[in-house]
C-alpha atoms as a PDB file:
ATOM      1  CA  UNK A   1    -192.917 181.141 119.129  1.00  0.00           C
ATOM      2  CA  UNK A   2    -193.989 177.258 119.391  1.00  0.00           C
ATOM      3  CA  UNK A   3    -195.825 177.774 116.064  1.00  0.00           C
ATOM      4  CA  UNK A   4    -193.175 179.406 113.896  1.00  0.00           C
ATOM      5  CA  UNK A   5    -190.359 176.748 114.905  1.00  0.00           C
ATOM      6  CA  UNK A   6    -193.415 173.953 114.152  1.00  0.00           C
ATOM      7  CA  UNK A   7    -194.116 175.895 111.077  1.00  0.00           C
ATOM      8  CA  UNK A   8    -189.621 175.969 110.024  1.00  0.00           C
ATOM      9  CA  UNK A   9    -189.794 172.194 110.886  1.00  0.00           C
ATOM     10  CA  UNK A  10    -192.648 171.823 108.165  1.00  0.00           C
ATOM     11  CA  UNK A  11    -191.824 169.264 105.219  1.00  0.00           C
ATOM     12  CA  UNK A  12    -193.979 168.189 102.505  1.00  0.00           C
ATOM     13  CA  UNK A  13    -193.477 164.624 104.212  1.00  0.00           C
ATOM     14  CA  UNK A  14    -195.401 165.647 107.221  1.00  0.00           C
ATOM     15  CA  UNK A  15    -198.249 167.295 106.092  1.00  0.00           C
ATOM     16  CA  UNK A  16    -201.545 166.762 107.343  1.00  0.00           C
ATOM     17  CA  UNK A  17    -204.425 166.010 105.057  1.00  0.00           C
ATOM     18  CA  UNK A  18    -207.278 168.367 105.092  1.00  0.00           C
ATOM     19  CA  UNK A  19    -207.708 167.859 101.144  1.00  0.00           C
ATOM     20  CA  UNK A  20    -208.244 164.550 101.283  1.00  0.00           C
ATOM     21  CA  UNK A  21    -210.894 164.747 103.800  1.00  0.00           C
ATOM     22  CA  UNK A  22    -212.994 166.873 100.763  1.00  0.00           C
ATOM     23  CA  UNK A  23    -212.448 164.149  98.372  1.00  0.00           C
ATOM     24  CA  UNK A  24    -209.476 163.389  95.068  1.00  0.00           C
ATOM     25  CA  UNK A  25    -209.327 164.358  92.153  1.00  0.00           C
ATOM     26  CA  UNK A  26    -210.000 162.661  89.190  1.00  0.00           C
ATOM     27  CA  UNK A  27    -211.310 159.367  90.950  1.00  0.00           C
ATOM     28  CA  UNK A  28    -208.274 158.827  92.733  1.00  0.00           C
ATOM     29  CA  UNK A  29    -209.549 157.477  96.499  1.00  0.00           C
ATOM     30  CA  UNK A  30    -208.592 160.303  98.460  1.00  0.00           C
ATOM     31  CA  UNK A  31    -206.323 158.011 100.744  1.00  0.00           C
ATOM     32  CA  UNK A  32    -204.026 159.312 103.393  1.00  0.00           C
ATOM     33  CA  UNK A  33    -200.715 157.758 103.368  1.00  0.00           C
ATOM     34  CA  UNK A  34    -198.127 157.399 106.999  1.00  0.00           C
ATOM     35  CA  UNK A  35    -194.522 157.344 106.839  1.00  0.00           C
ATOM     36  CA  UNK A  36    -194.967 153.657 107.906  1.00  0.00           C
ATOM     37  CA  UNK A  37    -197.086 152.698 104.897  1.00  0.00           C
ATOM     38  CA  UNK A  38    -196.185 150.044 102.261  1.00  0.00           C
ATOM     39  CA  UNK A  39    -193.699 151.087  99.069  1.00  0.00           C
ATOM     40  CA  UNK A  40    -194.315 149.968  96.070  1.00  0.00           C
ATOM     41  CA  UNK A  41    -191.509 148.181  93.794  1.00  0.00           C
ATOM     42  CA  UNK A  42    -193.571 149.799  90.473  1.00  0.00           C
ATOM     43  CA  UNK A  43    -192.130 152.835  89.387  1.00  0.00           C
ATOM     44  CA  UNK A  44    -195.188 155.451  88.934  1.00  0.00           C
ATOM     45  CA  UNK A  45    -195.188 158.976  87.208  1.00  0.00           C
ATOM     46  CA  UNK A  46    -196.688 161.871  88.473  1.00  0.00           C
ATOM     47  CA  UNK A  47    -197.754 164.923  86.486  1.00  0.00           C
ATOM     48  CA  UNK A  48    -197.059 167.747  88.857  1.00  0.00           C
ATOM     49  CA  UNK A  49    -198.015 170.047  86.157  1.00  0.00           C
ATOM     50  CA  UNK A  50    -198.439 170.522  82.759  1.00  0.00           C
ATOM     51  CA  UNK A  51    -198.695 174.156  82.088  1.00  0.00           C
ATOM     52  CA  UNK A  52    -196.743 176.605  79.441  1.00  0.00           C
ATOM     53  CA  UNK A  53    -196.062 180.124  80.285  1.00  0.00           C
ATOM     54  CA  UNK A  54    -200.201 180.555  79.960  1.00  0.00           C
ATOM     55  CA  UNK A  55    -200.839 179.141  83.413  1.00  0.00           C
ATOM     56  CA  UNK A  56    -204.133 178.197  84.786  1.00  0.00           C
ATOM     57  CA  UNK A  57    -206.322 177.545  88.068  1.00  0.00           C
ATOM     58  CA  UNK A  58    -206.320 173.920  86.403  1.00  0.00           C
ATOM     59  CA  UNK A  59    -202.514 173.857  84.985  1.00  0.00           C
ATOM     60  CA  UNK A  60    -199.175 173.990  87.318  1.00  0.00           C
ATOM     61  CA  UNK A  61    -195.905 175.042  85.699  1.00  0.00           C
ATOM     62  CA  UNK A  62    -194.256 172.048  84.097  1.00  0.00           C
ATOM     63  CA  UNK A  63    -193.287 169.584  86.215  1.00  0.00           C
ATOM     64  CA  UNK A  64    -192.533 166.041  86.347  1.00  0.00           C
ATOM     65  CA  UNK A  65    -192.379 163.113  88.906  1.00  0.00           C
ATOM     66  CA  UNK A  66    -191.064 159.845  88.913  1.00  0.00           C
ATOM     67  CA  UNK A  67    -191.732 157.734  91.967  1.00  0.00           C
ATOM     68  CA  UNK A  68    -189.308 154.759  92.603  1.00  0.00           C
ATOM     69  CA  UNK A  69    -189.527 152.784  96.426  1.00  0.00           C
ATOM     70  CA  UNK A  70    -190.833 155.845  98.265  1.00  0.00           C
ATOM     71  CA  UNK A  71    -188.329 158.206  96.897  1.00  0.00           C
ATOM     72  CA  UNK A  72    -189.562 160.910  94.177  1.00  0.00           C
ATOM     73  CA  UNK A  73    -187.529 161.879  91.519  1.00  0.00           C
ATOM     74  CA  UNK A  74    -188.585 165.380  89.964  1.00  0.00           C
ATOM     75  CA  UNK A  75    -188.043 166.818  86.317  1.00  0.00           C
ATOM     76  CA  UNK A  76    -188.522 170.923  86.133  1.00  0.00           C
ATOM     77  CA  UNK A  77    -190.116 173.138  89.133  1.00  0.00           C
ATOM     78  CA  UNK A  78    -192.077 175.084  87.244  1.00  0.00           C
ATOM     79  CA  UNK A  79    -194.173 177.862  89.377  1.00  0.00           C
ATOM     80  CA  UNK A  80    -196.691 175.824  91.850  1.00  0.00           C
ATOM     81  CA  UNK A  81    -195.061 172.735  92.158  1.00  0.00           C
ATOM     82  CA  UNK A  82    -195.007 172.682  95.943  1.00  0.00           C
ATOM     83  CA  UNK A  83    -198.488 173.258  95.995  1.00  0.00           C
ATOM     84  CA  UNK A  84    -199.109 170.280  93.824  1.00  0.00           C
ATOM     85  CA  UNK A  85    -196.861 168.123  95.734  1.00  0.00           C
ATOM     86  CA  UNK A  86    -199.172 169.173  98.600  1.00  0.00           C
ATOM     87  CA  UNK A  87    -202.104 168.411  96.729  1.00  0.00           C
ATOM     88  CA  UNK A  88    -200.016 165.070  95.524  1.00  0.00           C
ATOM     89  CA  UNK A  89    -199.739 163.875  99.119  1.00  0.00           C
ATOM     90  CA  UNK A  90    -203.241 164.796 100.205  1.00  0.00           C
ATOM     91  CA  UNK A  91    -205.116 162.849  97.604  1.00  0.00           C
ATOM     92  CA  UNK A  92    -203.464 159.673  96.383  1.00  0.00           C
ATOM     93  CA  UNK A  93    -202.034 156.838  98.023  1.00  0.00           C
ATOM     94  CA  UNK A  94    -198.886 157.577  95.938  1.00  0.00           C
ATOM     95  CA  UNK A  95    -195.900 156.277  98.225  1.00  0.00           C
ATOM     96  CA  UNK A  96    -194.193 159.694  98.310  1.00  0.00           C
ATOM     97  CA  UNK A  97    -191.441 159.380 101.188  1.00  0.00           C
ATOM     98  CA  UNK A  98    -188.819 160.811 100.384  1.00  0.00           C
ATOM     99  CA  UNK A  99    -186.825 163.899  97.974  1.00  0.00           C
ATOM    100  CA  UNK A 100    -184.505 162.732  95.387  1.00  0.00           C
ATOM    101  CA  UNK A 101    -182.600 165.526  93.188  1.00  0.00           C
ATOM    102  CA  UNK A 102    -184.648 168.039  91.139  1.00  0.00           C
ATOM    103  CA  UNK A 103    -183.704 167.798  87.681  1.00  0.00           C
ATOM    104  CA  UNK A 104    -183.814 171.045  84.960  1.00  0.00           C
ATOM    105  CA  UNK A 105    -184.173 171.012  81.484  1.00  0.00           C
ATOM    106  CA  UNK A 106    -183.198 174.319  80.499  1.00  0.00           C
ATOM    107  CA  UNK A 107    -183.744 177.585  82.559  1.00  0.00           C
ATOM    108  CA  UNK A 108    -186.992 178.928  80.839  1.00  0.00           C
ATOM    109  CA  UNK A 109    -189.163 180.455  83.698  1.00  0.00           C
ATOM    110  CA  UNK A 110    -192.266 178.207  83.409  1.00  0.00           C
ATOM    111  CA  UNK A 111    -189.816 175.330  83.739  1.00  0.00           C
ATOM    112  CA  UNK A 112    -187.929 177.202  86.946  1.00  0.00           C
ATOM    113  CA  UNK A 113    -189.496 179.304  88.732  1.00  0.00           C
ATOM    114  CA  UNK A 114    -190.697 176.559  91.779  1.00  0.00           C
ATOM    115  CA  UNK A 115    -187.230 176.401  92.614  1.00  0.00           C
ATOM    116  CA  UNK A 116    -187.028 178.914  95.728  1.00  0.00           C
ATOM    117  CA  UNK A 117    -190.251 177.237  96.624  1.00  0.00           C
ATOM    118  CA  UNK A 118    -188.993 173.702  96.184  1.00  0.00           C
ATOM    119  CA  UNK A 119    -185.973 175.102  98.072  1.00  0.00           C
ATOM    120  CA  UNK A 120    -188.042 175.872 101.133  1.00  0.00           C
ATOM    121  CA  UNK A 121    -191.008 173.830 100.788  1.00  0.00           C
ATOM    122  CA  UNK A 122    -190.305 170.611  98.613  1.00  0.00           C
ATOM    123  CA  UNK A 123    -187.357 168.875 100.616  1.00  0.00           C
ATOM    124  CA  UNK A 124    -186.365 166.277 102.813  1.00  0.00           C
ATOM    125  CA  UNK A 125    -184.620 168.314 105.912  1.00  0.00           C
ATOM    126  CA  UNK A 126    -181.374 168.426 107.322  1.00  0.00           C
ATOM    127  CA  UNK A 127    -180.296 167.081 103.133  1.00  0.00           C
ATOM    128  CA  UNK A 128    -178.817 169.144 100.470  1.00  0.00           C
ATOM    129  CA  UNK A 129    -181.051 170.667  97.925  1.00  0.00           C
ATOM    130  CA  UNK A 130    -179.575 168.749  95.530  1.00  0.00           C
ATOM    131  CA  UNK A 131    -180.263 169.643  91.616  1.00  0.00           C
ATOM    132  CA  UNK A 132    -178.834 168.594  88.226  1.00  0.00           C
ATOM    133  CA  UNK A 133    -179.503 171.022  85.141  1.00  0.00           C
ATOM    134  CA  UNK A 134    -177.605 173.107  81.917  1.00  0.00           C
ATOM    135  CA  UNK A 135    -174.947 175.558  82.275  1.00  0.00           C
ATOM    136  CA  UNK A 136    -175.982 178.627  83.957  1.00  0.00           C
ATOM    137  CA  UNK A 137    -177.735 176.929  86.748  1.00  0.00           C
ATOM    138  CA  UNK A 138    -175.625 177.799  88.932  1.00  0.00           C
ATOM    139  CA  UNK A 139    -175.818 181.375  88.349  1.00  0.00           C
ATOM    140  CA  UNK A 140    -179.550 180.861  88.685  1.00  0.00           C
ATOM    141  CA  UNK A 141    -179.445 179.094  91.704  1.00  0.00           C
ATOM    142  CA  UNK A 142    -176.596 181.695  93.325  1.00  0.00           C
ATOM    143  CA  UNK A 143    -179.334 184.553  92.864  1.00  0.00           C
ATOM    144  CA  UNK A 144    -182.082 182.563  94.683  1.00  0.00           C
ATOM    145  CA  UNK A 145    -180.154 181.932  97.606  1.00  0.00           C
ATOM    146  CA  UNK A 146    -179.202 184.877  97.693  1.00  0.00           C
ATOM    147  CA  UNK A 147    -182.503 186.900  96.978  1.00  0.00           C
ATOM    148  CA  UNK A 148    -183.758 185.150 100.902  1.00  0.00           C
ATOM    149  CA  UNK A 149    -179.962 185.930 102.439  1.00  0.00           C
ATOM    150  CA  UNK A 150    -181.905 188.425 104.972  1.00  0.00           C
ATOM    151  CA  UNK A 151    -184.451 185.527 105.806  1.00  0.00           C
ATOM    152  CA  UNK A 152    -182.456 183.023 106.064  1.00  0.00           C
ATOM    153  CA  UNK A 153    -180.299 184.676 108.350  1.00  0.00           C
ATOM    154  CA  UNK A 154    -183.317 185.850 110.666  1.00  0.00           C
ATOM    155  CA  UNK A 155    -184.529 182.062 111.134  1.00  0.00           C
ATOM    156  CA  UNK A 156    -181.028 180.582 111.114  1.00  0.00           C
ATOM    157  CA  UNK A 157    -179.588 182.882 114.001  1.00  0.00           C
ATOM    158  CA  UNK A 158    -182.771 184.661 115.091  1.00  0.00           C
ATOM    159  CA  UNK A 159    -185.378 183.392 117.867  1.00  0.00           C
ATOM    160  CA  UNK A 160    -185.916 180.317 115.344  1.00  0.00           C
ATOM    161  CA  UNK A 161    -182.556 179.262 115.585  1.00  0.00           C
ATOM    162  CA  UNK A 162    -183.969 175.475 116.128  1.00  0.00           C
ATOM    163  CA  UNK A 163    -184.816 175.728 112.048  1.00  0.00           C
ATOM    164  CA  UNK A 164    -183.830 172.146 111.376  1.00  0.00           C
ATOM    165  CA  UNK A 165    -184.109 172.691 107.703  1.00  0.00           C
ATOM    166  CA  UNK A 166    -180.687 174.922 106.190  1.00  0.00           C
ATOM    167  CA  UNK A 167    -180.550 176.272 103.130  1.00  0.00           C
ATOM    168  CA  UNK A 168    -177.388 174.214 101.477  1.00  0.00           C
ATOM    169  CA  UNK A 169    -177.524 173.701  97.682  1.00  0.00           C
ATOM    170  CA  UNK A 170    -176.104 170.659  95.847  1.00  0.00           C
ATOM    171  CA  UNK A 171    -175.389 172.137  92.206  1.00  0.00           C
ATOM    172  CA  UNK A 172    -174.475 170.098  89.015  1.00  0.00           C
ATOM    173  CA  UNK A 173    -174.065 171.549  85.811  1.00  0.00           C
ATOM    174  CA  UNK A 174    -174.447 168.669  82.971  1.00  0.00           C
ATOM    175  CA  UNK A 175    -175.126 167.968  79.066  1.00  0.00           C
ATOM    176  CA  UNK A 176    -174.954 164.526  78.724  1.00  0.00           C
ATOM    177  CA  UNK A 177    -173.984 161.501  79.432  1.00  0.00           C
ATOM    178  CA  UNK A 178    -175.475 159.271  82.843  1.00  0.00           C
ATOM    179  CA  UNK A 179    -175.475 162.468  85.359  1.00  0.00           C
ATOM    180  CA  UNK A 180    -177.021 160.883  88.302  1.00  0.00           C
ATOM    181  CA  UNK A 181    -177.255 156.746  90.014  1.00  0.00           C
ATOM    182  CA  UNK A 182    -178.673 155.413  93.183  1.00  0.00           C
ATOM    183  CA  UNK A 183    -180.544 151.936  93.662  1.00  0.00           C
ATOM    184  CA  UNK A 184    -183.494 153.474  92.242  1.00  0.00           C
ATOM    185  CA  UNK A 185    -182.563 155.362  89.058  1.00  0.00           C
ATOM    186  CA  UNK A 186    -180.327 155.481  86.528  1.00  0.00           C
ATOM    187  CA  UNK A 187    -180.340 158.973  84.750  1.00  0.00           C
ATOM    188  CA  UNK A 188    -179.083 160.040  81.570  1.00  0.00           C
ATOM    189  CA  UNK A 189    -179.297 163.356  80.412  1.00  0.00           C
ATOM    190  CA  UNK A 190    -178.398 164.683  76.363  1.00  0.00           C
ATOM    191  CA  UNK A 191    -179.277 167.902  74.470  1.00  0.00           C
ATOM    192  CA  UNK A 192    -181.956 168.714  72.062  1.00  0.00           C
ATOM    193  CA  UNK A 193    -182.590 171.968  70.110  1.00  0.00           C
ATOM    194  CA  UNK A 194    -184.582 174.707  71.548  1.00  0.00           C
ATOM    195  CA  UNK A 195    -184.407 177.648  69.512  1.00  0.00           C
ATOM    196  CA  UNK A 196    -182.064 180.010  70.635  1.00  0.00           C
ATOM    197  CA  UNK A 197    -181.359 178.475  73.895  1.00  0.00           C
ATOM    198  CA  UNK A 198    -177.704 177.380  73.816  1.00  0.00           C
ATOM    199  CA  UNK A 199    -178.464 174.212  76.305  1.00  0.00           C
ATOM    200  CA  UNK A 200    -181.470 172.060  76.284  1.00  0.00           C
ATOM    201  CA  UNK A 201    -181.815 168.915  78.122  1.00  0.00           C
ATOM    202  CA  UNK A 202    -184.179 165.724  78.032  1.00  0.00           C
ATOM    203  CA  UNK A 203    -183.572 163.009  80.253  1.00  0.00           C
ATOM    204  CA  UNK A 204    -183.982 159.359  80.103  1.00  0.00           C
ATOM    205  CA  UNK A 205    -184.830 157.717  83.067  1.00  0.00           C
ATOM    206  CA  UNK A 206    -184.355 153.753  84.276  1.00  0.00           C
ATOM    207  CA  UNK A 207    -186.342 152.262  87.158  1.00  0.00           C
ATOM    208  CA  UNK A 208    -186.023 148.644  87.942  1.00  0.00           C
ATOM    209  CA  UNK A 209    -189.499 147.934  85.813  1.00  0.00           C
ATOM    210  CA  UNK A 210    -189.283 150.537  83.041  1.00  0.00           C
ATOM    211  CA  UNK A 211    -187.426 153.214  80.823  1.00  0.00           C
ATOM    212  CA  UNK A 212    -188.591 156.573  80.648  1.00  0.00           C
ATOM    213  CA  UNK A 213    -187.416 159.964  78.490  1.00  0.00           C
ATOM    214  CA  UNK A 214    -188.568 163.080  79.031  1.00  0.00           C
ATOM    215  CA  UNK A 215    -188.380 165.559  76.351  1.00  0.00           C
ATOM    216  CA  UNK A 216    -188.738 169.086  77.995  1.00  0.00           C
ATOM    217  CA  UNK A 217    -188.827 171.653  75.474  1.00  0.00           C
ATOM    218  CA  UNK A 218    -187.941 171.311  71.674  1.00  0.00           C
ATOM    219  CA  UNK A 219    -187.994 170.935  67.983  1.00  0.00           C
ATOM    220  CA  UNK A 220    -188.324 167.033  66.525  1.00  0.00           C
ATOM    221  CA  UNK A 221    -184.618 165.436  67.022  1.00  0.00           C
ATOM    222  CA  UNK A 222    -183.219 162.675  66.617  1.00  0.00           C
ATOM    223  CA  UNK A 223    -181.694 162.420  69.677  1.00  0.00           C
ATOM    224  CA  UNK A 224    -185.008 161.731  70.938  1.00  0.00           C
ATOM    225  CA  UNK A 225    -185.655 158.951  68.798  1.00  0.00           C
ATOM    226  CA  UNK A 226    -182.075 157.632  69.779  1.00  0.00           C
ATOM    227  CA  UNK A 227    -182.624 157.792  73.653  1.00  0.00           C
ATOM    228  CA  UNK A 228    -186.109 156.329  73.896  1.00  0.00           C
ATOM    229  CA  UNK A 229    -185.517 153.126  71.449  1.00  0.00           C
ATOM    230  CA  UNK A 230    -188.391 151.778  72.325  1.00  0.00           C
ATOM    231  CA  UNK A 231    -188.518 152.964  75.980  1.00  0.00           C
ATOM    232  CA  UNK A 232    -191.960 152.034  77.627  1.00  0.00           C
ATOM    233  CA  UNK A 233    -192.864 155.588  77.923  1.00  0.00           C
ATOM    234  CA  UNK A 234    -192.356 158.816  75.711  1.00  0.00           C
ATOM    235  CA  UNK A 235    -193.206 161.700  77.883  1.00  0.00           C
ATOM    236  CA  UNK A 236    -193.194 164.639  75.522  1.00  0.00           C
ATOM    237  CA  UNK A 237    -194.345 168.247  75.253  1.00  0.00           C
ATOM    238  CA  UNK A 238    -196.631 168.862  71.948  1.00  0.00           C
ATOM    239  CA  UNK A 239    -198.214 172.538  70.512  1.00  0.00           C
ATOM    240  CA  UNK A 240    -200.178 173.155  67.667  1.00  0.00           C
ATOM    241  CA  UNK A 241    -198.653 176.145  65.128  1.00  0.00           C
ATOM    242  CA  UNK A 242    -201.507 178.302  66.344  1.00  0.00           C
ATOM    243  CA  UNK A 243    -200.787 178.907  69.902  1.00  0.00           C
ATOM    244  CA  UNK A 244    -198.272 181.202  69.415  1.00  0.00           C
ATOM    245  CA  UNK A 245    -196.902 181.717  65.592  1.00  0.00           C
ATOM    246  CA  UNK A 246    -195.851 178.844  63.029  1.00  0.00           C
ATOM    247  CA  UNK A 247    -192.123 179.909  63.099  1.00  0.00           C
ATOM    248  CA  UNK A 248    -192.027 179.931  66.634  1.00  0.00           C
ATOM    249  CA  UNK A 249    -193.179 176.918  67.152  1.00  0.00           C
ATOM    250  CA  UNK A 250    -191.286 174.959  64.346  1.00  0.00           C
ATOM    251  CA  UNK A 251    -187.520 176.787  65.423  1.00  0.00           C
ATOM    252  CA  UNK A 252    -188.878 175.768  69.503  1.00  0.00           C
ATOM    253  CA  UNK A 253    -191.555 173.466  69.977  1.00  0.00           C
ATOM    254  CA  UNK A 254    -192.453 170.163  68.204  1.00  0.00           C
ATOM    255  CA  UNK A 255    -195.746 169.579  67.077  1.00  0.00           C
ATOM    256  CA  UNK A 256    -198.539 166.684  67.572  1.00  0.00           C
ATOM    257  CA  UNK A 257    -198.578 165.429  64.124  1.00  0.00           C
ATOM    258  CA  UNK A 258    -194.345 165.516  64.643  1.00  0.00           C
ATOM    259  CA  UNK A 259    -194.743 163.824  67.997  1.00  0.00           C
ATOM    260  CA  UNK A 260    -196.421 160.840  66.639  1.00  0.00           C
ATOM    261  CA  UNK A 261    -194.071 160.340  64.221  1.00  0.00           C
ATOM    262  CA  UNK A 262    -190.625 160.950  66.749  1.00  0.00           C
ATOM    263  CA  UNK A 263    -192.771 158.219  68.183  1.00  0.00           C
ATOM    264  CA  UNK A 264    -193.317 155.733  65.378  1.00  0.00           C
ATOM    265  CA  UNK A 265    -189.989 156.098  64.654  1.00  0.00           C
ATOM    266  CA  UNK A 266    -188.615 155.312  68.321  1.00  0.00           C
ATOM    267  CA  UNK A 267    -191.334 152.727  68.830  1.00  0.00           C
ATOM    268  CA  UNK A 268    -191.957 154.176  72.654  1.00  0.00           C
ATOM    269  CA  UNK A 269    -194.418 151.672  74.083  1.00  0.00           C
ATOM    270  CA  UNK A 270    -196.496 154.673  74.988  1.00  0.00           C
ATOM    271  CA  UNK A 271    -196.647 158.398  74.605  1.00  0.00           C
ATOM    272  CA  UNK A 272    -197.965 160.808  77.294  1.00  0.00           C
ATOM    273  CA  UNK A 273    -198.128 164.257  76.039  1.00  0.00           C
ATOM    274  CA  UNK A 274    -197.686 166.993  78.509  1.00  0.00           C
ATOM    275  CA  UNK A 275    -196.704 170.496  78.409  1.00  0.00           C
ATOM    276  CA  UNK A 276    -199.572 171.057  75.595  1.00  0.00           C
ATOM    277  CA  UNK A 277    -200.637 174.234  74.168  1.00  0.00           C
ATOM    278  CA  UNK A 278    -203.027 175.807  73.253  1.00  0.00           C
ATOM    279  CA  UNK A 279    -205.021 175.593  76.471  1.00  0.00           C
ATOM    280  CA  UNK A 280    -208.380 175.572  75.050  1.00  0.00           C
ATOM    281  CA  UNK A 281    -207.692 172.910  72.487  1.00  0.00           C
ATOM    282  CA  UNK A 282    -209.660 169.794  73.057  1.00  0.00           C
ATOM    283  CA  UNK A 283    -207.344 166.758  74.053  1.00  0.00           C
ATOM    284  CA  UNK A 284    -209.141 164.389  71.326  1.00  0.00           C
ATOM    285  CA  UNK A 285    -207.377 166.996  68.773  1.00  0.00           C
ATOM    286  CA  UNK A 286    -203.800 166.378  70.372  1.00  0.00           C
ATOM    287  CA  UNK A 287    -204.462 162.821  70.798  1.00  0.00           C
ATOM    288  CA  UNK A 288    -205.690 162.166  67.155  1.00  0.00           C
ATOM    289  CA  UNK A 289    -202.972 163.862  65.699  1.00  0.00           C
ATOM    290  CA  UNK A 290    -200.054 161.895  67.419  1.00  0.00           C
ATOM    291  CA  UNK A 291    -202.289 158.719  66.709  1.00  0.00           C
ATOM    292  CA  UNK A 292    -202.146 159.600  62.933  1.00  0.00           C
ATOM    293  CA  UNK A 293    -198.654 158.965  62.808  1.00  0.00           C
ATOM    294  CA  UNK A 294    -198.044 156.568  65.592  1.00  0.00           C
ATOM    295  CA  UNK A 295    -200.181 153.273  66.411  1.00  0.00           C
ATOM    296  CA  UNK A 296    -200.034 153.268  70.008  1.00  0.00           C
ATOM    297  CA  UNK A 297    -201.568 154.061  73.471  1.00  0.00           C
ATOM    298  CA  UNK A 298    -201.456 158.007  73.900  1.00  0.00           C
ATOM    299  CA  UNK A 299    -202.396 160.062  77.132  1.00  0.00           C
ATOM    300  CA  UNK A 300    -203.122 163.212  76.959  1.00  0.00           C
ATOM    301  CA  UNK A 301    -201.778 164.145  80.893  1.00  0.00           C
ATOM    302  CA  UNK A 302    -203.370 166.915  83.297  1.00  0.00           C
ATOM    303  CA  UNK A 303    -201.908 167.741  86.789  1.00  0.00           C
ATOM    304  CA  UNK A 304    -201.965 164.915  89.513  1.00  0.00           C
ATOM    305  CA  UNK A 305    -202.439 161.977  86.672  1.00  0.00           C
ATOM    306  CA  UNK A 306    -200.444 159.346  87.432  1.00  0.00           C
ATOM    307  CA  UNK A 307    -199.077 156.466  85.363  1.00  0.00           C
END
C-alpha cells in the first residue's frame, strides 16, 4: 500500500516535473522550481484558464491566479484547473509555494466545477480548504463534500488511514465590502449584473506593487469603473453578440467594443481580456475593438500567460 499513502500525501507543491523535461509553453524556459527557491516581491498573474462553457484541448475553465511571495491566490475553479496548476508548476519558474483561499464569482458551472478537484488536488495539506464566494456556496460546497462521503471515509479510516490531507472546508458567503486580508492581499469583493443570476461578484485585488479587479461574468457596470479607478490592471471577460445571441449577450456578457470603453472610462493602466468568446475569433478582432475605445496596452490572455 506504500504507493496509495504516497499517492494521498500528493500536493500540487510536490510534484515532480516530467513536463518540463519536454519543454514550456509559449517560450516560457521550462524551469523547475524547489521549495527552497527564491520568492519574488512582484506580484504576477496567472491565467489558469480562459475558457466559456465551449471548452477546448487549448482552453481550461475560467480561472484566475494571482501570485504574491510564494503564496497563490485563485479567482474561479473552473473544470481543469488542477491540471493547469500542474502544468503551471511544471513549466515556469513561477514561485508557486503555497494555497491561499479560492475565490468564486458566481456559481455558473464553467466558473465551478474544479472545485472537488481543487478540493483534493489543489491544496496545501493538513489546511482548510478555505473559499470565499455568493450566497449559495455553501449549499454548493455541502453537496461536494458530500458526493465523496464514501471515499473519504475509506481513506480516512480505511488501510490509508495515514491520509495527511482531510477534507475540512472553510466557507464564506460575501457581496461586498473587503472579504479577505493577510500580508499579501487585500481583497475586496462587490456585485455586478449577470442576467438572471441574483449574485455576481468581481473582485479587486491589492498586492504590495499593484491593484487588480477582476470582472468575472457581466453586463458593462459601473461598479466596475468605480472599483478599478485606474487600477494597473483590468482583467475582464469580453464576447462578441455572435457567439451565442445579441440579447443574451447584452442582458449577461459585456462586449469588446463595451470593454474598451468600461476601460477608458476607469483609466485601468492595462486591460487583459480573458474569458473570450467566440473561440474561433481571431484575437486581433478582440484586441482592436477594446483599442477603439480605449488607448492603452491590451492582452488578449490564453492559459499559462502570465503577467
Amino acid at each position: 500500500m506504500k504507493w496509495l499513502s504516497s499517492w494521498l500525501a500528493f500536493s500540487i507543491l510536490g510534484a515532480a516535473s516530467v513536463v518540463a523535461q519536454q519543454g514550456g509553453a509559449r517560450g516560457v524556459a521550462p524551469q523547475a522550481r524547489g521549495p527552497g527557491a527564491e520568492v519574488s516581491e512582484k506580484s504576477s498573474i496567472l491565467i489558469l484558464g480562459v475558457g466559456t462553457p465551449a471548452m477546448s484541448v487549448e482552453r481550461s475553465g475560467t480561472s484566475i491566479g494571482i501570485i504574491v511571495r510564494g503564496t497563490i491566490y485563485i479567482f474561479d475553479a473552473g473544470p481543469g484547473i488542477e491540471r493547469r496548476m500542474f502544468e503551471a508548476r511544471a513549466r515556469a519558474n513561477n514561485g508557486i509555494q503555497r494555497i491561499g483561499p479560492l475565490f468564486i464569482t458566481h456559481l455558473h458551472s464553467d466558473h465551478t466545477l474544479g472545485i472537488p478537484a481543487m478540493l483534493y488536488h489543489v491544496r496545501d495539506a493538513g489546511k482548510p480548504f478555505t473559499v470565499y464566494g455568493p450566497p449559495g456556496l455553501k449549499n454548493m460546497m455541502t453537496h461536494i463534500v458530500a458526493a465523496w462521503q464514501e471515499d473519504r471515509d475509506v481513506r480516512v479510516n480505511g488501510l490509508e488511514h495515514r491520509n495527511p490531507v482531510g477534507w475540512e472546508t472553510d466557507v464564506h458567503e460575501i457581496t461586498s465590502g473587503t472579504v479577505f486580508q493577510d500580508a499579501n492581499v487585500t481583497v475586496r469583493t462587490f456585485e455586478v449584473p449577470h442576467g438572471s443570476w441574483q449574485h455576481a461578484l468581481a473582485y479587486r485585488v491589492e498586492t504590495p506593487d499593484r491593484s487588480i479587479v477582476i470582472s468575472g461574468d457581466g453586463r458593462p457596470s459601473d461598479a466596475i469603473v468605480d472599483a478599478c479607478g485606474g487600477c494597473d490592471v483590468l482583467i475582464h471577460e469580453a464576447i462578441f453578440e455572435n457567439a451565442v445571441s445579441p440579447e443574451y449577450v447584452k442582458e449577461y456578457h459585456t462586449t469588446p467594443a463595451q470593454l474598451g470603453e468600461i476601460a477608458a472610462r476607469a483609466k485601468a493602466k492595462m486591460v487583459v481580456i480573458y474569458h473570450h468568446a467566440p473561440a474561433t475569433t481571431p484575437p486581433s478582432e478582440f484586441v482592436g475593438a477594446v483599442l477603439s475605445k480605449y488607448q492603452g496596452p491590451v492582452m488578449f490572455a490564453r492559459d499559462l500567460d502570465r503577467y
